[in-house]
N, C-alpha and C. Protein backbone atom coordinates (compact mmCIF):
# COMPACT_ATOMS: atom_id res chain seq x y z
N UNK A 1 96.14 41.47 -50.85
CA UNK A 1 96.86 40.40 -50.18
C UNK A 1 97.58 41.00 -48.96
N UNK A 2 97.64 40.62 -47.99
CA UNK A 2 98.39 40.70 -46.86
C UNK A 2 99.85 40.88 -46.59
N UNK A 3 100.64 41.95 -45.97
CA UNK A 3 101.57 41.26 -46.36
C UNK A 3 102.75 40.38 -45.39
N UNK A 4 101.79 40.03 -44.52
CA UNK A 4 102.73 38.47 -43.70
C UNK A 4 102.39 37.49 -44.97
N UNK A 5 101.42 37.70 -46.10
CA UNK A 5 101.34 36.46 -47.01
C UNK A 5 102.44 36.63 -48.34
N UNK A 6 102.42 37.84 -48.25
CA UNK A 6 103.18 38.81 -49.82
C UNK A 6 104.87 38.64 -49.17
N UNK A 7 104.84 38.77 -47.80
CA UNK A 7 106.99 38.74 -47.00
C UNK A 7 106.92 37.69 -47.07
N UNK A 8 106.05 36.43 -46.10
CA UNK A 8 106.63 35.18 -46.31
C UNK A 8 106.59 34.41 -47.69
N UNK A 9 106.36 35.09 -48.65
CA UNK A 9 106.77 34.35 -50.20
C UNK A 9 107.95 34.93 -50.94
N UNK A 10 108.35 36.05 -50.49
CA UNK A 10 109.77 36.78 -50.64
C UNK A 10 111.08 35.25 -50.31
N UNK A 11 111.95 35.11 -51.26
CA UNK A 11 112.86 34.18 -50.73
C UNK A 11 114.00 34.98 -50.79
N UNK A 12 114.15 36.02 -51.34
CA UNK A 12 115.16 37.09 -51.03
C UNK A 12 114.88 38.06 -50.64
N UNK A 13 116.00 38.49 -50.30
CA UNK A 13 116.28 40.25 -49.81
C UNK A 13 115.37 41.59 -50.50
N UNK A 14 116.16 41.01 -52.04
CA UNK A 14 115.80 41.75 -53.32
C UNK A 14 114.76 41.67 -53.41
N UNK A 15 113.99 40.65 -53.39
CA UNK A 15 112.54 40.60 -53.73
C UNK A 15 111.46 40.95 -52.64
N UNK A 16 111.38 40.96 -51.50
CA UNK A 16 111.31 41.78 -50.04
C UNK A 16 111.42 42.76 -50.03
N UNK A 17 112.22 43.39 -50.70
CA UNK A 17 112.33 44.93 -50.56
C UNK A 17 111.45 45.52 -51.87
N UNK A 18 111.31 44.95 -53.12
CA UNK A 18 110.30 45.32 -53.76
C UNK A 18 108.97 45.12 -53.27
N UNK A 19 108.51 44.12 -52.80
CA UNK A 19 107.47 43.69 -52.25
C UNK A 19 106.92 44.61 -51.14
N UNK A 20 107.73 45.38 -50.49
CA UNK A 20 107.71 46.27 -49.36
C UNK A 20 107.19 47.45 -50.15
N UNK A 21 108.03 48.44 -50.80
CA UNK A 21 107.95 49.35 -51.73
C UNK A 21 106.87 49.75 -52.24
N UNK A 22 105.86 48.20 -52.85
CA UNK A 22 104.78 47.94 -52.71
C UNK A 22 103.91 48.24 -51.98
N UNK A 23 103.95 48.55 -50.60
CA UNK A 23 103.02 48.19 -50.04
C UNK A 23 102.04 49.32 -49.35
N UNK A 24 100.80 48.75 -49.26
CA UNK A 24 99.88 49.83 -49.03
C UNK A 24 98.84 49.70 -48.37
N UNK A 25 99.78 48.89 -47.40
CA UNK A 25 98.16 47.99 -46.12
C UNK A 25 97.82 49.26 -44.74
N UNK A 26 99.23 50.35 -44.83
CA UNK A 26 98.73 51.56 -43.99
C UNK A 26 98.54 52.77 -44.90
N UNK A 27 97.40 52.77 -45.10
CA UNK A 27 96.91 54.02 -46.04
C UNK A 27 97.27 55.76 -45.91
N UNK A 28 97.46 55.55 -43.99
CA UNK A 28 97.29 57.13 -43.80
C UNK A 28 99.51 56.90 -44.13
N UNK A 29 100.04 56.18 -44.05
CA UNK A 29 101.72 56.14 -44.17
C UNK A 29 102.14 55.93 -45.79
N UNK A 30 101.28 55.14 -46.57
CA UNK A 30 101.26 55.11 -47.83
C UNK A 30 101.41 56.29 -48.44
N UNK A 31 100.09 57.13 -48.29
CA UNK A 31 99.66 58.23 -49.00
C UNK A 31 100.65 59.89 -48.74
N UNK A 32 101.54 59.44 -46.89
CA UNK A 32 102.87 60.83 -46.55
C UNK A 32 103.72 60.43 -47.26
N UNK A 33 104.17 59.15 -47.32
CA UNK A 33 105.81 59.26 -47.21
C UNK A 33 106.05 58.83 -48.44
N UNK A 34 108.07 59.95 -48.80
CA UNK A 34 108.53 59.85 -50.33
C UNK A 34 108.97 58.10 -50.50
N UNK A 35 108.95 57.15 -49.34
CA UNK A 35 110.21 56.62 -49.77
C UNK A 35 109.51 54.99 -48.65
N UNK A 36 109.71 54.02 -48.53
CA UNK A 36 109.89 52.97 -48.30
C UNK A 36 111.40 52.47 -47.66
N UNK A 37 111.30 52.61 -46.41
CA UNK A 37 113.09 52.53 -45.51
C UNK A 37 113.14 50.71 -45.44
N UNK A 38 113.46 50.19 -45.90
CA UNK A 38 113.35 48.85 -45.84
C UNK A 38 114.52 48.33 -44.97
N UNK A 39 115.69 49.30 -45.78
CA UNK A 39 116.37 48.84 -44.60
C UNK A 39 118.26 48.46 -45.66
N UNK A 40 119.51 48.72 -44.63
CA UNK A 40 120.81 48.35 -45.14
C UNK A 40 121.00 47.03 -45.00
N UNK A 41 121.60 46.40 -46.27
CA UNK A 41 121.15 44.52 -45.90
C UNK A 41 122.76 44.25 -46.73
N UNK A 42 124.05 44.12 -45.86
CA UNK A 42 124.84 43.94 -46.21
C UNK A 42 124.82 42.05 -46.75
N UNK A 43 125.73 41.85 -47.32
CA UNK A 43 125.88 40.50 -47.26
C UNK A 43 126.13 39.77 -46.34
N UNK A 44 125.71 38.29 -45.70
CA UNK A 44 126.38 38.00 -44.84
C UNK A 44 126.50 38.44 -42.92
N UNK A 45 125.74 39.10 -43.14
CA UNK A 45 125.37 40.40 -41.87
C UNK A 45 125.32 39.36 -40.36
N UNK A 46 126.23 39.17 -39.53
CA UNK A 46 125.66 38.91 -38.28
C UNK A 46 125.26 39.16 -37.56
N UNK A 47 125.31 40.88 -37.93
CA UNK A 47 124.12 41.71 -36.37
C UNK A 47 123.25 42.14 -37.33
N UNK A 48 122.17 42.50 -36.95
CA UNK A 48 121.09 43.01 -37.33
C UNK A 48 120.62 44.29 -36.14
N UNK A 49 120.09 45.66 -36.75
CA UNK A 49 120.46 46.36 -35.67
C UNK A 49 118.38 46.68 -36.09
N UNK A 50 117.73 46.88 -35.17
CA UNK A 50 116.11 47.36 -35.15
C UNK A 50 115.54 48.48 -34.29
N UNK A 51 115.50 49.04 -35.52
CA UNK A 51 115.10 50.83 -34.90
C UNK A 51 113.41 50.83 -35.08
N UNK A 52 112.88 51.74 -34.84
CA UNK A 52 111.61 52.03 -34.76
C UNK A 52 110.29 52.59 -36.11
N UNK A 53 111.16 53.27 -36.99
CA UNK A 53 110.38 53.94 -37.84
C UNK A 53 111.21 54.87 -38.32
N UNK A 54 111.21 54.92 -39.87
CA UNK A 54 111.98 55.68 -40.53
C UNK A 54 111.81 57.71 -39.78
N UNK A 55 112.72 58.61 -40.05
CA UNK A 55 112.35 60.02 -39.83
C UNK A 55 112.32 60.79 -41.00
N UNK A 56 112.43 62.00 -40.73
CA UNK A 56 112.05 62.83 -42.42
C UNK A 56 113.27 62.17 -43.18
N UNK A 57 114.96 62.19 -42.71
CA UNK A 57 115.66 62.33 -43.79
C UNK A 57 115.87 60.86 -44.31
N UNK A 58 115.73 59.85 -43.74
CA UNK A 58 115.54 58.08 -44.26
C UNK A 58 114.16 58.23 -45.20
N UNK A 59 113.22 59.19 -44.68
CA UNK A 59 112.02 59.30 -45.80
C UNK A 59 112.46 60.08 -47.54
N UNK A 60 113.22 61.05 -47.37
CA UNK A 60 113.90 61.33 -48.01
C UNK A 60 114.92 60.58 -48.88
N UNK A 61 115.77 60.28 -48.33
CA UNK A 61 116.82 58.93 -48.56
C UNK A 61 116.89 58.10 -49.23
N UNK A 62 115.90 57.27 -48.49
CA UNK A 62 115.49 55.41 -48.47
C UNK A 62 116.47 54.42 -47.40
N UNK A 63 117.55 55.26 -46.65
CA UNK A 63 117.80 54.31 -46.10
C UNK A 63 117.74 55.12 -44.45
N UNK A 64 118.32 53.30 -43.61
CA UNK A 64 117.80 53.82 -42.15
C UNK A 64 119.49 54.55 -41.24
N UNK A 65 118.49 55.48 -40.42
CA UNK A 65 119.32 56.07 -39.47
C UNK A 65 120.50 56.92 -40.39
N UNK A 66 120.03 57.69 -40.89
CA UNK A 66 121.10 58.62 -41.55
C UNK A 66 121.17 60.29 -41.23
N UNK A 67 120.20 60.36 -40.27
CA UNK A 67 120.39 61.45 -39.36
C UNK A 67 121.25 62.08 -38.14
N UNK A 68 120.67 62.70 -37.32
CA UNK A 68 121.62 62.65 -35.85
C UNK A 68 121.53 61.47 -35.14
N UNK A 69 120.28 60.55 -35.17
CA UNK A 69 120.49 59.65 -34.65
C UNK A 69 121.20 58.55 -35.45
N UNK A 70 121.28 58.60 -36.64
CA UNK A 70 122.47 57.66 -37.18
C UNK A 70 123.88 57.86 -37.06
N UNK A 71 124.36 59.44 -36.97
CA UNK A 71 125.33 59.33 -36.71
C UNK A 71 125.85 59.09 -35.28
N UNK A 72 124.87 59.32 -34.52
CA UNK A 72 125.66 59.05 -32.86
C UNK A 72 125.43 57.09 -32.76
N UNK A 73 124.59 56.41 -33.59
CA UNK A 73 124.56 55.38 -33.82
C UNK A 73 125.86 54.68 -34.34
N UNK A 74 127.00 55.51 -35.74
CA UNK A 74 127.71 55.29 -35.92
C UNK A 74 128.92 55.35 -35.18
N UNK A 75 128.72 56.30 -34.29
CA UNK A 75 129.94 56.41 -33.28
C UNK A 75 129.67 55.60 -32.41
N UNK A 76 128.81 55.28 -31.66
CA UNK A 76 128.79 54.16 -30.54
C UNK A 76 130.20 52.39 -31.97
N UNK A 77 128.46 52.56 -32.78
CA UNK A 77 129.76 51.43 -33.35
C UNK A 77 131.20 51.07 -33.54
N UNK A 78 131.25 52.47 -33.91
CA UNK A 78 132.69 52.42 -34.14
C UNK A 78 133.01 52.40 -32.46
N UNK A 79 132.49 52.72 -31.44
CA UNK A 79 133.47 52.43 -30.35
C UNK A 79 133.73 50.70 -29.77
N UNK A 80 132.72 50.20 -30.23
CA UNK A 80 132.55 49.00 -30.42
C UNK A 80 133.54 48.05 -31.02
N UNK A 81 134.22 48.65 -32.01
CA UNK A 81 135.06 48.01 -33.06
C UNK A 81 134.33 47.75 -34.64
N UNK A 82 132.87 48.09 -33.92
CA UNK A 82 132.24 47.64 -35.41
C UNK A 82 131.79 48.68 -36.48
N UNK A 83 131.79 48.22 -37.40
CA UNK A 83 131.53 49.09 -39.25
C UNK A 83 130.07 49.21 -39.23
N UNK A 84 128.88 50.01 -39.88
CA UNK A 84 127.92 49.90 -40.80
C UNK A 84 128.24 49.06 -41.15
N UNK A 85 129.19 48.84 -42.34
CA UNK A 85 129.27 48.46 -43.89
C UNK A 85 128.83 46.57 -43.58
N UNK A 86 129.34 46.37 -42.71
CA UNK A 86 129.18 45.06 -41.90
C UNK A 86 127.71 44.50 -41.22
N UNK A 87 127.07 45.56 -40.80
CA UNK A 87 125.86 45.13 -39.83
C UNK A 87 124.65 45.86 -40.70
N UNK A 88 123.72 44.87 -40.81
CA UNK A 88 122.56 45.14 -41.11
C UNK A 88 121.52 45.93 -40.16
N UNK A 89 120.89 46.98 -40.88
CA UNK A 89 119.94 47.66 -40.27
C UNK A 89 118.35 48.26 -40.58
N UNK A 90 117.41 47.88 -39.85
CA UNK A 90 116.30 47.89 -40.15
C UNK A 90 115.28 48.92 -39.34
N UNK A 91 114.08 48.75 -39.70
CA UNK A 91 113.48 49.24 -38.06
C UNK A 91 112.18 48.56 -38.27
N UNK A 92 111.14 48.86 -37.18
CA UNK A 92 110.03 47.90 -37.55
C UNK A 92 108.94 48.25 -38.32
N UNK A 93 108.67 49.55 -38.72
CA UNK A 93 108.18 50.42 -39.20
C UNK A 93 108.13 50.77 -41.06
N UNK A 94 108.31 50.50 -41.80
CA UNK A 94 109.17 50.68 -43.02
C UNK A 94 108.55 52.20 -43.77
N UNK A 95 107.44 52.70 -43.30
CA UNK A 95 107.16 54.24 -43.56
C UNK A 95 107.42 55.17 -42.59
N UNK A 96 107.80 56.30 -42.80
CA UNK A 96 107.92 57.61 -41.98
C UNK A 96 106.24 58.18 -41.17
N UNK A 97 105.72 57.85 -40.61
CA UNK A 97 104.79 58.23 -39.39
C UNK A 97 104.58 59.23 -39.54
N UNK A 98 103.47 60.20 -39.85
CA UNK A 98 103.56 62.24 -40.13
C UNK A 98 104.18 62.32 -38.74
N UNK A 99 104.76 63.34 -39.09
CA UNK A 99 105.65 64.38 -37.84
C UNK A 99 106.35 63.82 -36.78
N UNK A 100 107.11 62.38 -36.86
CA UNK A 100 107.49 61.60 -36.73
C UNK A 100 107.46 61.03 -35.36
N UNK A 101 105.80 60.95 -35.43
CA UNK A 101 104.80 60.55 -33.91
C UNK A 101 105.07 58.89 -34.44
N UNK A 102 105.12 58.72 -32.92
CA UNK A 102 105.60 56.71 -32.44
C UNK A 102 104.51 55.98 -33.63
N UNK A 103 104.99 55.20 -34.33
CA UNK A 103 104.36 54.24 -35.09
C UNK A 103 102.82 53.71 -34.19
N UNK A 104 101.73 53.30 -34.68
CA UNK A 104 100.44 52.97 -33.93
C UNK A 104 100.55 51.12 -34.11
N UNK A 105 99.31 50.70 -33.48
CA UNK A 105 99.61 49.37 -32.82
C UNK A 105 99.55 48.56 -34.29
N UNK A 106 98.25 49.47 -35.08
CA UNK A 106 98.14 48.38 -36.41
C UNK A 106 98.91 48.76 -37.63
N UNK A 107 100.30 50.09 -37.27
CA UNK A 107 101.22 50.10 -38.26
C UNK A 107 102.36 48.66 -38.34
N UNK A 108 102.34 48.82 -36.43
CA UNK A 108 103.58 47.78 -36.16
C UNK A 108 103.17 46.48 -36.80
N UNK A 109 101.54 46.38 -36.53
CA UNK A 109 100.54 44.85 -36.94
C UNK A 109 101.16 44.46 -38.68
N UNK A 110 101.29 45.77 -39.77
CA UNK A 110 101.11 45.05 -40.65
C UNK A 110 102.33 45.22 -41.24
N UNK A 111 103.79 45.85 -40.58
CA UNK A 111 104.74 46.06 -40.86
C UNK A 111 105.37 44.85 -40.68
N UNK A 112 104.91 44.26 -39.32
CA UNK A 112 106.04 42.88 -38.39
C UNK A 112 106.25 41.96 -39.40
N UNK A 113 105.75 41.42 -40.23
CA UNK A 113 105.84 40.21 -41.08
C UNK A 113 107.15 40.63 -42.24
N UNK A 114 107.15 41.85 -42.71
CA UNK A 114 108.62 42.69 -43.50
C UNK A 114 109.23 42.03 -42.57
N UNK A 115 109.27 42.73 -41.37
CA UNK A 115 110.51 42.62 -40.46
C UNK A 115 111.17 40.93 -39.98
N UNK A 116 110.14 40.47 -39.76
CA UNK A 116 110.32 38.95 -39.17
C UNK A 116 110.60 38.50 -40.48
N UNK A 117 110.24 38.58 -41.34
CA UNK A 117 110.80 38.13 -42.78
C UNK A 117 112.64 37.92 -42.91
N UNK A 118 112.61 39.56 -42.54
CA UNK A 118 114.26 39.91 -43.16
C UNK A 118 115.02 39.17 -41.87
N UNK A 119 114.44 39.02 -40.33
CA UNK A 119 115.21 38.21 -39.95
C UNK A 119 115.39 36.45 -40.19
N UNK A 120 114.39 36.41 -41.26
CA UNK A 120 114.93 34.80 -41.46
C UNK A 120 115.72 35.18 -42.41
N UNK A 121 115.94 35.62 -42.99
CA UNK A 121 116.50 36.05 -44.79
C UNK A 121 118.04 36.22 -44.65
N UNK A 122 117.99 37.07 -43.31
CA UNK A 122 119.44 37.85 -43.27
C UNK A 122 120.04 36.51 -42.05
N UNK A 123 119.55 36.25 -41.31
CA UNK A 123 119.78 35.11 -40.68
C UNK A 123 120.96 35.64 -39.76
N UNK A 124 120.73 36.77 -38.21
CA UNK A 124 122.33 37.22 -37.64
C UNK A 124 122.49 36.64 -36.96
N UNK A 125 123.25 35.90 -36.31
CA UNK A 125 123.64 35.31 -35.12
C UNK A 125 123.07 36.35 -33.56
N UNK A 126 122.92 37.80 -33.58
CA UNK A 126 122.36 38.67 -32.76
C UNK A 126 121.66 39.64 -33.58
N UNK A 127 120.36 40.04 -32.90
CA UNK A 127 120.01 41.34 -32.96
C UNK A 127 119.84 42.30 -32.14
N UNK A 128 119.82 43.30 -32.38
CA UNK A 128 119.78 44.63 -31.01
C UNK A 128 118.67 45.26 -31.67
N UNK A 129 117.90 45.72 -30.85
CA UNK A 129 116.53 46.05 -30.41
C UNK A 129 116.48 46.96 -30.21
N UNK A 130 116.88 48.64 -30.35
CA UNK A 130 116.75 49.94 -30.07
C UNK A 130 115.45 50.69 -29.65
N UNK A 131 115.16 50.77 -28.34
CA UNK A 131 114.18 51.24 -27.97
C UNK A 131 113.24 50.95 -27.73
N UNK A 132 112.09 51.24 -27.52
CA UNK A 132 110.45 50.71 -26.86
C UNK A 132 109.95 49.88 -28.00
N UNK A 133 110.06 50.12 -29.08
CA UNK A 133 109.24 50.19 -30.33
C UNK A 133 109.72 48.86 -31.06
N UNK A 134 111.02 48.75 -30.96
CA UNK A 134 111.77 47.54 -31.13
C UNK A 134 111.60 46.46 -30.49
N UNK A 135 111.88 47.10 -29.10
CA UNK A 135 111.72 46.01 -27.75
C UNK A 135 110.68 45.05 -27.71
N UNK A 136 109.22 45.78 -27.68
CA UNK A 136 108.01 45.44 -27.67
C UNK A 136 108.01 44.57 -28.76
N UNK A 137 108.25 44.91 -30.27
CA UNK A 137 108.40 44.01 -31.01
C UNK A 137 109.02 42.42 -31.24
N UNK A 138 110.15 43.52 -30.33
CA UNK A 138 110.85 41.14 -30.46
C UNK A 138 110.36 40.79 -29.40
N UNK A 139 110.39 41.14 -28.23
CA UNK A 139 109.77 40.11 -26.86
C UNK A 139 108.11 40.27 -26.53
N UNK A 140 107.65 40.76 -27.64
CA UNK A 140 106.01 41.13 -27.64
C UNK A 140 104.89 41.63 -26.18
N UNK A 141 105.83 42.05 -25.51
CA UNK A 141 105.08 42.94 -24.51
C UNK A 141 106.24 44.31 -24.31
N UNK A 142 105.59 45.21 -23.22
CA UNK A 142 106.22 46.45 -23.04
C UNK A 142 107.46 45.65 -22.34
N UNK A 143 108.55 46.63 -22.44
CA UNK A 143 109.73 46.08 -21.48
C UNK A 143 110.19 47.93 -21.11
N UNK A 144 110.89 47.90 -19.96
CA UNK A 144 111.48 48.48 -19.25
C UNK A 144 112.99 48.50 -19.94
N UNK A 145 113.76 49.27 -20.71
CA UNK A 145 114.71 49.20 -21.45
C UNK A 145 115.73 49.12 -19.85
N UNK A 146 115.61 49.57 -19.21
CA UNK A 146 116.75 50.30 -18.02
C UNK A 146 116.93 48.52 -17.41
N UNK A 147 115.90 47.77 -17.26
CA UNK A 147 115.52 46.78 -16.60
C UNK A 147 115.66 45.24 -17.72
N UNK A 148 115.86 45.38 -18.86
CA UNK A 148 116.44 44.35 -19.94
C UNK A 148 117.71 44.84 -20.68
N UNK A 149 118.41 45.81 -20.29
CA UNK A 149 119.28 45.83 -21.65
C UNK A 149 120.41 45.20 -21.02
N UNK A 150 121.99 45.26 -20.97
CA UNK A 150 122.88 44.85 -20.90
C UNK A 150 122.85 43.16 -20.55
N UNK A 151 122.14 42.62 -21.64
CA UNK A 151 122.21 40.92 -21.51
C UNK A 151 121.73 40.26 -22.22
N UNK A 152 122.30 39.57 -22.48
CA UNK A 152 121.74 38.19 -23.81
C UNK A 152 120.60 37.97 -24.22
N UNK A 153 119.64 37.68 -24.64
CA UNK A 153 118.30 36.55 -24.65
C UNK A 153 118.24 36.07 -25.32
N UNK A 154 117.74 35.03 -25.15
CA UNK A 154 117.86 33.94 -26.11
C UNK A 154 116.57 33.92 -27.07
N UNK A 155 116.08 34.48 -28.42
CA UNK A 155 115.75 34.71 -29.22
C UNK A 155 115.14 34.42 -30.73
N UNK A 156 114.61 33.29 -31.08
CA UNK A 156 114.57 32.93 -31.98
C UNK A 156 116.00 32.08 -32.47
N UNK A 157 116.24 31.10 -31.89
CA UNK A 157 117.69 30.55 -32.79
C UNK A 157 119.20 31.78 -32.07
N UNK A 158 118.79 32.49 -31.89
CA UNK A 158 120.32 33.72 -31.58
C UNK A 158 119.77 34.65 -30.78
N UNK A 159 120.71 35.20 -30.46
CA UNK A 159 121.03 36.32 -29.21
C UNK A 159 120.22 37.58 -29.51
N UNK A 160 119.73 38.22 -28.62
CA UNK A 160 118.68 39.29 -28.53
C UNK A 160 119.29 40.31 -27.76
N UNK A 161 120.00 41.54 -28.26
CA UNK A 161 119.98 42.70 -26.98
C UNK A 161 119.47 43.56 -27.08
N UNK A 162 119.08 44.17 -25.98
CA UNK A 162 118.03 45.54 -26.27
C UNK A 162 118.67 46.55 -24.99
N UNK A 163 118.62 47.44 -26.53
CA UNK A 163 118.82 48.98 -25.69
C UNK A 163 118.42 50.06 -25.91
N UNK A 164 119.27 51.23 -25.69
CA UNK A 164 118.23 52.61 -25.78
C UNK A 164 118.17 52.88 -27.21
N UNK A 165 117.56 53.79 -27.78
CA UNK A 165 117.42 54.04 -28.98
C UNK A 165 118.26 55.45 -28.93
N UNK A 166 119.14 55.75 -30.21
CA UNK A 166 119.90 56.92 -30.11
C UNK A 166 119.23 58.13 -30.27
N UNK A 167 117.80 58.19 -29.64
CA UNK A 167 117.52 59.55 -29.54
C UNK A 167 117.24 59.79 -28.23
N UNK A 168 117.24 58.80 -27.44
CA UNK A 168 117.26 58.85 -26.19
C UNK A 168 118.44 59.34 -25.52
N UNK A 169 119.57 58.90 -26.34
CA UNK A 169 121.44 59.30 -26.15
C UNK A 169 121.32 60.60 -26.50
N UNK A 170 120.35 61.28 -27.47
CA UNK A 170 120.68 62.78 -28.07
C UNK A 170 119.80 63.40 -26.65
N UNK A 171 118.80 62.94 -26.28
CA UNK A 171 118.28 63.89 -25.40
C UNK A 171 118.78 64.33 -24.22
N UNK A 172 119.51 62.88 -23.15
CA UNK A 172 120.66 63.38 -22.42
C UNK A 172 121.77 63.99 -22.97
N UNK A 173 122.33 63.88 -23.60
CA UNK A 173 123.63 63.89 -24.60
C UNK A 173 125.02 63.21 -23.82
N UNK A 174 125.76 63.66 -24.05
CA UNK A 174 127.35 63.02 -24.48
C UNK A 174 127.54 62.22 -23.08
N UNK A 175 127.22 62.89 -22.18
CA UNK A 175 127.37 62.40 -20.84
C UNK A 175 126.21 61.48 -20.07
N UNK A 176 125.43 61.50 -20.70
CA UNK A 176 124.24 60.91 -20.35
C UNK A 176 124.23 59.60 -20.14
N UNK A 177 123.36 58.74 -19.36
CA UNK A 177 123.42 57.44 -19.14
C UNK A 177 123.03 56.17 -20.48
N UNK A 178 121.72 57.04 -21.32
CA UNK A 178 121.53 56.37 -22.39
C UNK A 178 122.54 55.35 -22.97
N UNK A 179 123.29 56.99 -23.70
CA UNK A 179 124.77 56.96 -24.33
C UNK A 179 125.58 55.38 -23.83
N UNK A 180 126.28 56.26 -22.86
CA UNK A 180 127.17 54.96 -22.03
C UNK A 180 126.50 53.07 -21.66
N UNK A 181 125.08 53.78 -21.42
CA UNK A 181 124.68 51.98 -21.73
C UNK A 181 124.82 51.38 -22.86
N UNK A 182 124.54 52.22 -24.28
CA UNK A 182 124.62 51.59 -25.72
C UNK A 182 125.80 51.28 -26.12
N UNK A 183 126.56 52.31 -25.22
CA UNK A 183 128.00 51.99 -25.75
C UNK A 183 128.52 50.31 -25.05
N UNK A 184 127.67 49.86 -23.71
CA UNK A 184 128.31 48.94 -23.36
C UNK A 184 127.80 47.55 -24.02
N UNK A 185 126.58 48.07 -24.34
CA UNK A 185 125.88 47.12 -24.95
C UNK A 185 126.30 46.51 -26.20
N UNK A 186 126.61 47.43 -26.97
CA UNK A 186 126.94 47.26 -27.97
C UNK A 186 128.89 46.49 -27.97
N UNK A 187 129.40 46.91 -26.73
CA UNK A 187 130.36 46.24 -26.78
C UNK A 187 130.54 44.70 -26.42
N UNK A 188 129.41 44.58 -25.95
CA UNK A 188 128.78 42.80 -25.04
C UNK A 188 128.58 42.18 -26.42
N UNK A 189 127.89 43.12 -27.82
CA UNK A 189 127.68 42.89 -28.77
C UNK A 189 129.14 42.18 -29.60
N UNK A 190 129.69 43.13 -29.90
CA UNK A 190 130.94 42.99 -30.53
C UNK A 190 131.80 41.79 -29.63
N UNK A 191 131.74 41.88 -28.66
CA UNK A 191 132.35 40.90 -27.88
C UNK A 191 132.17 39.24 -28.26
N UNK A 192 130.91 38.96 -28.41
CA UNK A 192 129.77 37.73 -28.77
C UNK A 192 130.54 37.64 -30.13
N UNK A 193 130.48 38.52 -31.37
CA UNK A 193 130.63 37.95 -32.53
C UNK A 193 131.86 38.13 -32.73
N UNK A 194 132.92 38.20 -32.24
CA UNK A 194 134.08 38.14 -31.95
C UNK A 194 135.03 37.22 -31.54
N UNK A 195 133.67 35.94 -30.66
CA UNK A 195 134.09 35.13 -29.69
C UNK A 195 134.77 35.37 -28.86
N UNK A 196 134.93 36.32 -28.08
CA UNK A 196 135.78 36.71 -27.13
C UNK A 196 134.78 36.69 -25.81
N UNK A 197 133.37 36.50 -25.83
CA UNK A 197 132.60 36.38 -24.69
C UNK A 197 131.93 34.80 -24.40
């Protein structure tokens, strides 16, 4: 069975994420990885944050961005005003990729339906889009991150932002432009569910 047919019969979270766990429609990602990253699904969640593909230590794990790029992920938030514990996080990918080469066209093909799933499920008022891999995913062609990020779109029902992915922030580092765009982005973010924008 498929699983855009196996997610869209998921009516929960819980049952989505088993259903995922399950799954074995990419054989060569099935057969590497320890673990199934489905993803942090707080209650209630109004952001939803979409990364690309789990790395070794989320393969390890089970959950997303708990590396260097999660933690410079966590610090942007927190400059933001905002928690983890609060925002849901996913990526589009739900296996670790060997040697953690960019997800391929028919991983993203049979992953998207998980993903588009959990955004009806989790239902955020915004999501943020981290990187190429993300990007491409919600607005379904290539985008130019430098050339869409710092701004709204209008999205399925709610707000869409897209920005760099925090390994792009690790490769410039601290001073780097990445960095400082996510940080603003993410504050346009916090701003919105705040009502203060």
């Amino acid at each position: 069975m498929s699983s855009a047919v196996v997610a869209s019969a998921c009516s929960t979270l819980s049952e989505l994420v088993l259903a995922a766990q399950a799954c074995t429609a990419c054989a060569d990602l099935a057969s590497t990885r320890n673990r199934v990253v489905v993803g942090h699904h707080p209650q209630r969640a109004s952001l939803l944050v979409v990364g690309e593909a789990p790395g070794a230590l989320e393969d390890e794990t089970g959950e997303p961005f708990v590396g260097k790029s999660g933690q410079l992920l966590d610090s942007v938030f927190e400059s933001a005003g905002l928690t983890r514990a609060t925002i849901a996080i996913t990526s589009v990918v739900k296996c670790r990729p060997p040697k953690n080469r960019n997800p391929l066209a028919g991983e993203i093909a049979h992953c998207s339906p998980w993903l588009d799933r959990q955004v009806e499920l989790i239902n955020p008022q915004v999501v943020v889009a981290l990187g190429s891999i993300a990007t491409k995913w919600a607005l379904g062609k290539t985008s130019k991150i430098g050339q869409t990020r710092g701004r709204f779109i209008d999205w399925r029902s709610r707000q869409l932002m897209v920005t760099y992915h925090p390994s792009a922030a690790l490769r410039f580092g601290p001073n780097g432009m990445p960095l400082a765009a996510m940080r603003e982005d993410f504050a346009l973010v916090a701003s919105l569910l705040k009502g203060t924008r």
